[in-house]
Protein backbone atom coordinates (compact mmCIF):
# COMPACT_ATOMS: atom_id res chain seq x y z
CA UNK A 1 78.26 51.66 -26.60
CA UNK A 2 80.87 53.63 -28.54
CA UNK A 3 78.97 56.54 -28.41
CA UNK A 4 78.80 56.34 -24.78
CA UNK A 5 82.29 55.90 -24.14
CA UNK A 6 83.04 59.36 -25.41
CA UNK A 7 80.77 61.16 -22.74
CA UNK A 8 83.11 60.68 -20.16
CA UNK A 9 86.70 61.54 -19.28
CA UNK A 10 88.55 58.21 -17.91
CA UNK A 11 91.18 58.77 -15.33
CA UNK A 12 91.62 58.18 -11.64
CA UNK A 13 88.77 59.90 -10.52
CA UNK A 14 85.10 58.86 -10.65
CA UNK A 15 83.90 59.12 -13.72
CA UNK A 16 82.33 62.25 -14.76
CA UNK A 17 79.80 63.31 -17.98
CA UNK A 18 80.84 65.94 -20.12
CA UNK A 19 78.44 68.46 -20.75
CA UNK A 20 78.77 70.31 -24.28
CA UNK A 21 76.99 74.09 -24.48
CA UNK A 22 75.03 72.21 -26.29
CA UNK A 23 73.47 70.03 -23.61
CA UNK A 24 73.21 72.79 -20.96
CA UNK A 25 69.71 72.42 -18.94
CA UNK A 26 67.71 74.96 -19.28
CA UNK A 27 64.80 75.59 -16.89
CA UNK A 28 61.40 75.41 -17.93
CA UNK A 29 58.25 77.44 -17.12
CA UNK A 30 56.05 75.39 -15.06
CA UNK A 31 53.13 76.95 -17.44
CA UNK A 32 55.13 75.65 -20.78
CA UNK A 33 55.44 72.32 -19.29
CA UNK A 34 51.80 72.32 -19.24
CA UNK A 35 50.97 73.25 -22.09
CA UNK A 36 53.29 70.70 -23.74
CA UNK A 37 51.35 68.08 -21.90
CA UNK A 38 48.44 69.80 -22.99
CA UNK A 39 49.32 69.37 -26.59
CA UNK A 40 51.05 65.73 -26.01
CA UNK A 41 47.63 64.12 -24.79
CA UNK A 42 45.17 62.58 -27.34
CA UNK A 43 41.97 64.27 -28.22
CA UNK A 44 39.48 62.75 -28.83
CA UNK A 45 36.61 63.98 -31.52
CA UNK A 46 33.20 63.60 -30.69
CA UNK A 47 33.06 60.94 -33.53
CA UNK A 48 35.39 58.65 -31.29
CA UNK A 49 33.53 58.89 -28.65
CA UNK A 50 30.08 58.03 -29.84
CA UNK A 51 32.13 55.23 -31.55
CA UNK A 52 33.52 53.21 -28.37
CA UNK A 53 29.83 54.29 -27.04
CA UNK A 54 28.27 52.19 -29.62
CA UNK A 55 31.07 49.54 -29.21
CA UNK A 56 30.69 49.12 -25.36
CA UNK A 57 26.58 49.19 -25.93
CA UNK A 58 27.01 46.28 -28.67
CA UNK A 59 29.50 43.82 -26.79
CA UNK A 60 27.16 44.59 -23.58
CA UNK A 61 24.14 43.69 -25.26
CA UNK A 62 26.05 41.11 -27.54
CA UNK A 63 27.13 39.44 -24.11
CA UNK A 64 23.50 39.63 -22.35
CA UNK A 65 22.58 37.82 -25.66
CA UNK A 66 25.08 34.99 -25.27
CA UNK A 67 24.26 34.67 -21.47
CA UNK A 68 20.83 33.97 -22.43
CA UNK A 69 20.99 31.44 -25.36
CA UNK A 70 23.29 29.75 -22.46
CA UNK A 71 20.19 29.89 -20.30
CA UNK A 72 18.30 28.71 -22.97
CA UNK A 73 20.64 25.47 -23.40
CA UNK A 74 20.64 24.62 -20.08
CA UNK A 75 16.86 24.53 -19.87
CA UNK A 76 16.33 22.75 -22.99
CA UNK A 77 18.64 20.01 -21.97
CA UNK A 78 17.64 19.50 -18.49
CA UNK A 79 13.64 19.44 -20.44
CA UNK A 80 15.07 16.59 -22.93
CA UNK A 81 16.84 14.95 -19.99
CA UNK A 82 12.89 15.03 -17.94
CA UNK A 83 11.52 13.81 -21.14
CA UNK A 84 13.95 11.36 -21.86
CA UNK A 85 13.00 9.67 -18.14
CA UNK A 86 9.34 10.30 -19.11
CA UNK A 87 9.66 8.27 -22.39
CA UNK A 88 11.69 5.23 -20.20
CA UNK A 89 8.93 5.08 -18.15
CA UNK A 90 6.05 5.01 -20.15
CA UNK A 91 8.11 2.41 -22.28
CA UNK A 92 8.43 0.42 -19.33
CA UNK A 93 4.95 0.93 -18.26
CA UNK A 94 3.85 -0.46 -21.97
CA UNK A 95 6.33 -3.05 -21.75
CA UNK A 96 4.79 -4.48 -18.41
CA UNK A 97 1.11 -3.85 -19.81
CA UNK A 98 1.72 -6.03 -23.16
CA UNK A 99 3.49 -8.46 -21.37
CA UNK A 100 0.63 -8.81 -18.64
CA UNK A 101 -2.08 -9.23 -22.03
CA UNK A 102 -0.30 -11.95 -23.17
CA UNK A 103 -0.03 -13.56 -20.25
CA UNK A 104 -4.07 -13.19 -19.91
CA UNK A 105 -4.31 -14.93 -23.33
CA UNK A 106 -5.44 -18.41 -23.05
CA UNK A 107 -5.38 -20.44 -26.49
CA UNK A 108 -7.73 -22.98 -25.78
CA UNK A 109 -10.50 -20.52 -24.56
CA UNK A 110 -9.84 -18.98 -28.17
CA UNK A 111 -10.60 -22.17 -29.91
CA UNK A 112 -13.22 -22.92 -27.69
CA UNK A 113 -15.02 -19.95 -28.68
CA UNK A 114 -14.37 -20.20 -32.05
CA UNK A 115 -15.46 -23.62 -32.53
CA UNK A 116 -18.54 -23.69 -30.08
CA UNK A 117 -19.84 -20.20 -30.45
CA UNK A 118 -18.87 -18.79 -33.87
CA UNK A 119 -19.15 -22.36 -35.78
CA UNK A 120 -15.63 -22.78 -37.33
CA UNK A 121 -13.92 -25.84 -38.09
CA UNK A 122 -10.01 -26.71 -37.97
CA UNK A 123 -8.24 -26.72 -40.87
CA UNK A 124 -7.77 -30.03 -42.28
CA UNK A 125 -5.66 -31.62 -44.88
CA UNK A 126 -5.06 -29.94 -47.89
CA UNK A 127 -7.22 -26.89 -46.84
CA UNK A 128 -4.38 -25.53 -45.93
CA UNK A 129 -2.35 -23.48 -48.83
CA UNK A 130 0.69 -20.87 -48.87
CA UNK A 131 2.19 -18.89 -51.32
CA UNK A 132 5.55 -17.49 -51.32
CA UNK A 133 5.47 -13.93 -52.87
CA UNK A 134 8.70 -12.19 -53.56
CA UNK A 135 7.00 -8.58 -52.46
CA UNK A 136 6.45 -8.69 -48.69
CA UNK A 137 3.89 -5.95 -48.47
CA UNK A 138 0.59 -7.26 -50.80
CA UNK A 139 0.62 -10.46 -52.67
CA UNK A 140 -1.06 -10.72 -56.07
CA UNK A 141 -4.12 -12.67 -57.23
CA UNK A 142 -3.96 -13.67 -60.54
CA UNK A 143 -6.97 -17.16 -59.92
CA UNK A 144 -9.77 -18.36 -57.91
CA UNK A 145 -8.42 -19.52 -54.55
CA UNK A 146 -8.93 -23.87 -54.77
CA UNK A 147 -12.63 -24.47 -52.24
């Protein structure tokens, strides 16, 4: 602001600038001016150019990319959201179906057939033997099973 304060003569009048001979304006040749703003204005090689060419082409393809993989999202959930109600229905369709065979099973018509068709006998006392094994999946046999 100091600098300022030293253009101008204070008084009573309006403040005025002083001009030095330094300053003075001189007029410039329309034809000068535009060949300064010629010269100010940024060339551009032919390198640059195919550069931001290449640029624009990869973010456009880049973003057709990305709009498809979205595409592709969307379909594949709204696919597992039809299979998802596919699989609750056959579940439910199974679950009805088991539930309506063992309502169909009658025990006594089992041991009725058993007994009077196929020959077998109930169990009786002592016939009757269990083993504990410690290995869920296969038990071992290390002797005759008792007649």
């Amino acid at each position: 602001m100091a600098g300022n304060k030293q253009n101008y003569v204070h008084g009573s009048a309006a403040r005025q600038l002083v001009t030095s001979p330094r300053r003075r304006e001189v007029e410039i040749h329309p034809i000068l001016t535009e060949r300064r703003n010629k010269a100010k204005a940024v060339h551009m090689s032919f390198s640059n150019v195919i550069f931001i060419v290449l640029a624009v082409v990869i973010m456009v393809v880049a973003m057709f990319r990305f709009i498809a993989l979205q595409s592709d999202v969307t379909n594949a959930r709204k696919q597992y959201a039809n299979l998802q109600n596919q699989y609750e229905d056959l579940k439910l369709s199974n679950d009805l179906y088991y539930e309506n065979i063992l309502s169909n099973v009658d025990l006594n018509e089992i041991e009725r057939i058993a007994v009077e068709e196929l020959g077998m006998k109930m169990a009786g006392e002592g016939q009757i033997v269990t083993y504990s094994g410690e290995i869920e999946d296969y038990v071992k046999q290390y002797s005759d099973l008792p007649q």
